[in-house]
C-alpha atoms as a PDB file:
ATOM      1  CA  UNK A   1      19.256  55.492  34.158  1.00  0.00           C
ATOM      2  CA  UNK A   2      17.955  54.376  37.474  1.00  0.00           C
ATOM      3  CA  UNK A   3      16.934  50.786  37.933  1.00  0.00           C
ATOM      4  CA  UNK A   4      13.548  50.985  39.877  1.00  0.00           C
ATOM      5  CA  UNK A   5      13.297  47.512  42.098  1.00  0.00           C
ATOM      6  CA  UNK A   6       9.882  45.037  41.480  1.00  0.00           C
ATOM      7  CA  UNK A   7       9.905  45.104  45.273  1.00  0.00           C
ATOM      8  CA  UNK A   8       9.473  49.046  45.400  1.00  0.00           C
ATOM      9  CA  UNK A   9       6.835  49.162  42.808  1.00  0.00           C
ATOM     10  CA  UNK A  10       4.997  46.232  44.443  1.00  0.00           C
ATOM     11  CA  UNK A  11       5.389  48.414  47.609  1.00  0.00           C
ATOM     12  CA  UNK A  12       4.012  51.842  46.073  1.00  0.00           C
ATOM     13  CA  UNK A  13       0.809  49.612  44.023  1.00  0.00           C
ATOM     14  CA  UNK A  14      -0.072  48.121  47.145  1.00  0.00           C
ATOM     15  CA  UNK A  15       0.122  51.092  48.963  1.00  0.00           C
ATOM     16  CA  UNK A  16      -2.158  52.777  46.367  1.00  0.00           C
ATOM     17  CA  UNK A  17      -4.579  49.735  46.692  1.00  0.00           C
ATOM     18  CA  UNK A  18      -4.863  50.270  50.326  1.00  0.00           C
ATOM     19  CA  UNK A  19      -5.343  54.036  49.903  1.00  0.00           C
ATOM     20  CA  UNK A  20      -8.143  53.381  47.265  1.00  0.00           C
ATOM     21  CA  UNK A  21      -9.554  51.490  49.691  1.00  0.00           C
ATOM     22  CA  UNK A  22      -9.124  53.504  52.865  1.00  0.00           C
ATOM     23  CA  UNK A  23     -10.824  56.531  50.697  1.00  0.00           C
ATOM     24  CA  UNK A  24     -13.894  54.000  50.234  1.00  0.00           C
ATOM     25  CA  UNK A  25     -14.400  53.631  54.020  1.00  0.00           C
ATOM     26  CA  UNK A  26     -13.451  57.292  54.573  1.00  0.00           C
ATOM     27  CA  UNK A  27     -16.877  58.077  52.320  1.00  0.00           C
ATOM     28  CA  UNK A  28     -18.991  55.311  53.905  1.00  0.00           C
ATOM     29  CA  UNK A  29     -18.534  55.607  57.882  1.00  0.00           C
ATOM     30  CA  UNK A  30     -21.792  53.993  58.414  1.00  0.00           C
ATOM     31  CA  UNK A  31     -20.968  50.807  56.414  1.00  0.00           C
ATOM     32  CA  UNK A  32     -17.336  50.393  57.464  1.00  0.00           C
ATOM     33  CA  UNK A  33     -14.451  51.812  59.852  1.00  0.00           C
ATOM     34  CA  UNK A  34     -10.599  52.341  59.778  1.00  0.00           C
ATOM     35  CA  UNK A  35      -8.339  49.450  61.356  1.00  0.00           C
ATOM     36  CA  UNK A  36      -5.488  51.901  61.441  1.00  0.00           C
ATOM     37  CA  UNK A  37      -5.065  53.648  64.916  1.00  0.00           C
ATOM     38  CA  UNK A  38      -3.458  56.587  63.133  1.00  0.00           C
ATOM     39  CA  UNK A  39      -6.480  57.270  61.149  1.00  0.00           C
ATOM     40  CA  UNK A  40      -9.290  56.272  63.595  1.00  0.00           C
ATOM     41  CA  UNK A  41     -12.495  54.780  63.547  1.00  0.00           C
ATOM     42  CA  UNK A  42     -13.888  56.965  60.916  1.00  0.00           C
ATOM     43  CA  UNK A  43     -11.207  59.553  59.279  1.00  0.00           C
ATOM     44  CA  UNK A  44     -11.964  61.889  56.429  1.00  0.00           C
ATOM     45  CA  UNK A  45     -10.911  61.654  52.768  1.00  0.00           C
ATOM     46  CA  UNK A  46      -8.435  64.367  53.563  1.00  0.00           C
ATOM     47  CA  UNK A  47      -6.848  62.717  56.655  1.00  0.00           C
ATOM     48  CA  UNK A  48      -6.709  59.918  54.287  1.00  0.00           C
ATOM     49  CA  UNK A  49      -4.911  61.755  51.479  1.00  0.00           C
ATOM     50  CA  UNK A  50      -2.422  62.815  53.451  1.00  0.00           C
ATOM     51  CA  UNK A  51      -1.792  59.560  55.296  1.00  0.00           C
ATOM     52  CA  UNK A  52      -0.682  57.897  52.308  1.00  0.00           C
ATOM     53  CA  UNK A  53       1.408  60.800  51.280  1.00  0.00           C
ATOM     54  CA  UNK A  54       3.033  60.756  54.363  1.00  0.00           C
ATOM     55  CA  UNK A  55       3.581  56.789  53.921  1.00  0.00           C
ATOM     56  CA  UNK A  56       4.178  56.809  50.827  1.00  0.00           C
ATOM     57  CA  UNK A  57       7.465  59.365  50.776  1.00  0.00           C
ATOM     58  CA  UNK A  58       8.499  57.480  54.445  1.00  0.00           C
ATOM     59  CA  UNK A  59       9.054  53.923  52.587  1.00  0.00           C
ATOM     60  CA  UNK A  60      10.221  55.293  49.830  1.00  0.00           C
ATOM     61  CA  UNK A  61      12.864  57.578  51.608  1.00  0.00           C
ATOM     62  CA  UNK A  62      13.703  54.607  54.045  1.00  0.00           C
ATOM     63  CA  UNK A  63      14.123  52.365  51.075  1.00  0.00           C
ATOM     64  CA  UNK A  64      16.546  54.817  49.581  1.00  0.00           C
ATOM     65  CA  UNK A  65      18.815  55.074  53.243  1.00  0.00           C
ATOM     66  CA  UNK A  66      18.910  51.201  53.156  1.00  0.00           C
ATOM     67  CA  UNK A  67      21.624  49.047  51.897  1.00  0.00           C
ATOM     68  CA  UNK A  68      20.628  46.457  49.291  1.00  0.00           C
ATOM     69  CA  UNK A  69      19.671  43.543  51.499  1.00  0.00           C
ATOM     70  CA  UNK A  70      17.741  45.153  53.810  1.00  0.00           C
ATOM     71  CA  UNK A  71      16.306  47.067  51.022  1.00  0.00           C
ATOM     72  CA  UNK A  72      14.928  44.224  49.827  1.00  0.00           C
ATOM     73  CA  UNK A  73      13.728  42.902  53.131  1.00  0.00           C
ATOM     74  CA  UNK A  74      12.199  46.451  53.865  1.00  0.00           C
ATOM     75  CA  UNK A  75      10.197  46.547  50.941  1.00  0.00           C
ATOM     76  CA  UNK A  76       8.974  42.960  51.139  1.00  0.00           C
ATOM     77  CA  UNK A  77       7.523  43.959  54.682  1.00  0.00           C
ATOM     78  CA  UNK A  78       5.660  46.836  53.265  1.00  0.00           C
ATOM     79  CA  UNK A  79       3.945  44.547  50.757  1.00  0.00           C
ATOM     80  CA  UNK A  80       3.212  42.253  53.036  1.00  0.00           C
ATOM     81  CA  UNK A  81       1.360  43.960  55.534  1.00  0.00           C
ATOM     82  CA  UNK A  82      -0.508  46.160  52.396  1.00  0.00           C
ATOM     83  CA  UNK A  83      -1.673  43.429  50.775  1.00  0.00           C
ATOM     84  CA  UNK A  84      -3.107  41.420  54.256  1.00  0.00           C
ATOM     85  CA  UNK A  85      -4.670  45.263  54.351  1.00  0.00           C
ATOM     86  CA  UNK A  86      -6.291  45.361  51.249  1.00  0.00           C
ATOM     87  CA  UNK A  87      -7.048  41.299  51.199  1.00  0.00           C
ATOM     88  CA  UNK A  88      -8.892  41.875  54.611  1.00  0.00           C
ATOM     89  CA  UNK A  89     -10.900  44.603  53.239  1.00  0.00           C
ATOM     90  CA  UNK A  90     -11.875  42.825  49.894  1.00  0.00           C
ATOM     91  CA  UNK A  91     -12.752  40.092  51.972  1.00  0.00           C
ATOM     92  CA  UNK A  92     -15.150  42.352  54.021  1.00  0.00           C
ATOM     93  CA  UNK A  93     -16.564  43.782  50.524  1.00  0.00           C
ATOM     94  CA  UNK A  94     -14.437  46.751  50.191  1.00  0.00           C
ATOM     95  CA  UNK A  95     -13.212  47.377  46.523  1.00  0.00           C
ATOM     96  CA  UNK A  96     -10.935  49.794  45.136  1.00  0.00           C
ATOM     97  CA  UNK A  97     -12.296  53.075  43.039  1.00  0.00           C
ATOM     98  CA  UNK A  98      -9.561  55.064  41.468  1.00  0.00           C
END
């Protein structure tokens, strides 16, 4: 069995939180518009979609390359800066729909 760190699966639900989120302004361009220089001002649901597959598989497969430590420290970035994304957005009135 595979022990699964807290600090990856705070990194993949605040990644999903974010994405929920991003979908929400991808649906209402008029109301709102993407932060994210990648995406653009106004990106579709699909660009979306594949952002955060794209994201999602590149911290996940650095995590994996990564030594312990670093591992950790990795991780702890990604939440981070996910959850100043999606606390910036709720803070704007954007909420999550999954």
């Amino acid at each position: 069995m595979v022990a699964v760190s807290p600090w990856a699966v705070a990194a993949l639900l605040a990644l999903g939180l974010d994405w929920s989120q991003t979908q929400t302004i991808a649906r209402r361009p008029g109301q709102w518009h993407e932060h994210n220089p990648v995406l653009g001002l106004h990106p579709s649901p699909g660009a979306v979609n594949g952002y955060f597959v794209g994201a999602t598989v590149a911290v996940g497969g650095v995590a994996l390359v990564l030594r312990p430590g670093p591992r950790r420290w990795w991780l702890r970035a990604v939440v981070a800066v996910e959850l100043a994304n999606v606390v910036r957005n709720r803070a704007i009135g954007i909420g999550f729909t999954f």
